[in-house]
Protein backbone atom coordinates (compact mmCIF):
# COMPACT_ATOMS: atom_id res chain seq x y z
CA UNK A 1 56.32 127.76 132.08
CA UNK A 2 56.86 125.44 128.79
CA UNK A 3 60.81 126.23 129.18
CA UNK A 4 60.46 124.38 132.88
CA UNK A 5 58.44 121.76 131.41
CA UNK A 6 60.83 121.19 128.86
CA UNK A 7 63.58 121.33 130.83
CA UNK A 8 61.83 119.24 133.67
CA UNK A 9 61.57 116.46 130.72
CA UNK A 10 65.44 117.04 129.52
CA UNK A 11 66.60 116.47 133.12
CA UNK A 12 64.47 113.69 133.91
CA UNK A 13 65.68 111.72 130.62
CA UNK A 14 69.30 112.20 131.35
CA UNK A 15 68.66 111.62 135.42
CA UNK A 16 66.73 108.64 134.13
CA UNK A 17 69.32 107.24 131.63
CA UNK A 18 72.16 107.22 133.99
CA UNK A 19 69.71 105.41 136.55
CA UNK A 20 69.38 102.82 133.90
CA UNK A 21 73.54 102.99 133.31
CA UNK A 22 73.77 102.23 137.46
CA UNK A 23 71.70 99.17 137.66
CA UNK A 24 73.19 95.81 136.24
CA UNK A 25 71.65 93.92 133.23
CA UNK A 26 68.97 94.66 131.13
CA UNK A 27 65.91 97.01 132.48
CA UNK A 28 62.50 96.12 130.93
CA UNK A 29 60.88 99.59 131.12
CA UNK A 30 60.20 101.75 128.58
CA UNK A 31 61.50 105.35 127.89
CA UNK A 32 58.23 106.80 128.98
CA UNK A 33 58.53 104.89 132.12
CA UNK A 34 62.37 106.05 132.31
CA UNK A 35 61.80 109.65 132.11
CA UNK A 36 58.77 109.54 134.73
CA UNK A 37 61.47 107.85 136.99
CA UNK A 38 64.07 110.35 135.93
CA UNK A 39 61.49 113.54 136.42
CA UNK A 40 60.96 111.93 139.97
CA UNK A 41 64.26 111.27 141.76
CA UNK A 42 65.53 114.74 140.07
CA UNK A 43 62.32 116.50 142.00
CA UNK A 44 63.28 114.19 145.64
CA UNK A 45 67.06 115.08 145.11
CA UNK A 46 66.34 118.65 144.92
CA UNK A 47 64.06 118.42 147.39
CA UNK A 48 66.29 116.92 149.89
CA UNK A 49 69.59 118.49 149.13
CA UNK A 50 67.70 122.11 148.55
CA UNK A 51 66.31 121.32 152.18
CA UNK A 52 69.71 120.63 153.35
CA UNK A 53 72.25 123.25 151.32
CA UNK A 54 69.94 125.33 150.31
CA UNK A 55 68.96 126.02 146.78
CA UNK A 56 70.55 129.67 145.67
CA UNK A 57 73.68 129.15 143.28
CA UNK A 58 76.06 131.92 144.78
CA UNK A 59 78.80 130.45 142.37
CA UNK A 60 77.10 129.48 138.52
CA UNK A 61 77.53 126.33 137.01
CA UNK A 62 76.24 123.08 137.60
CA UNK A 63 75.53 121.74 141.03
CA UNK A 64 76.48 118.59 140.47
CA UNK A 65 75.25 116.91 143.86
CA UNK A 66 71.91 116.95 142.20
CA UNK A 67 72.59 115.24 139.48
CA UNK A 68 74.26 112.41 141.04
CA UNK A 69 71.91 112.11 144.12
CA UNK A 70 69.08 112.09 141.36
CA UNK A 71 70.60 109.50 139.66
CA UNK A 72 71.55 107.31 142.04
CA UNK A 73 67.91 108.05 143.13
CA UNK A 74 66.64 107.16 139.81
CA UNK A 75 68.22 103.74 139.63
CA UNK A 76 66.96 103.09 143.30
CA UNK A 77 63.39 103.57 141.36
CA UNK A 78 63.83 101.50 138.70
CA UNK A 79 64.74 98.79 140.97
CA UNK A 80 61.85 99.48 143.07
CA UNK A 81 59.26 99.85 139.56
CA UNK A 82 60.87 96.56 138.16
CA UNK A 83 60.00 94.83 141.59
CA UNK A 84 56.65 96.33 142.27
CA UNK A 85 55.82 95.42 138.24
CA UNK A 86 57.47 91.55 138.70
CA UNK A 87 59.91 92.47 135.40
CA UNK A 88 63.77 91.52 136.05
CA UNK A 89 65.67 94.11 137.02
């Protein structure tokens, strides 16, 4: 349970960071901010692409789909937080 919660955290900073890498010019949000962002467009891109591929791994390694639907996911929500918050984005 602590090793998901970790890792939950882990993915959502990376998901988050390269959200923040997509979107032009500077982001005023803080890390905190980033990672929630990050935990929740990794969660929707699972979500949606486990709903649509399904989620078993017949092959190892990475699925990488995730990662950049979560991403591009995450930097959709950073738009949408820097809107909804009035800070430039």
């Amino acid at each position: 349970m602590i090793g998901a919660i970790i890792g939950a955290i882990v993915a959502g900073l990376i998901i988050g960071a390269l959200g923040r890498l997509i979107v032009p010019g500077k982001q005023n949000i803080s890390i905190v901010m980033t990672i929630v962002i990050g935990i929740i467009a990794s969660l929707v891109a699972t979500l949606i692409l486990g709903a649509i591929f399904g989620y078993e791994n017949a092959n190892g390694g990475i699925q990488w789909w995730y990662w950049i639907v979560g991403a591009i996911l995450a930097a959709l929500g950073i738009v949408a937080y820097g809107r909804i918050t009035n800070k430039s984005v």
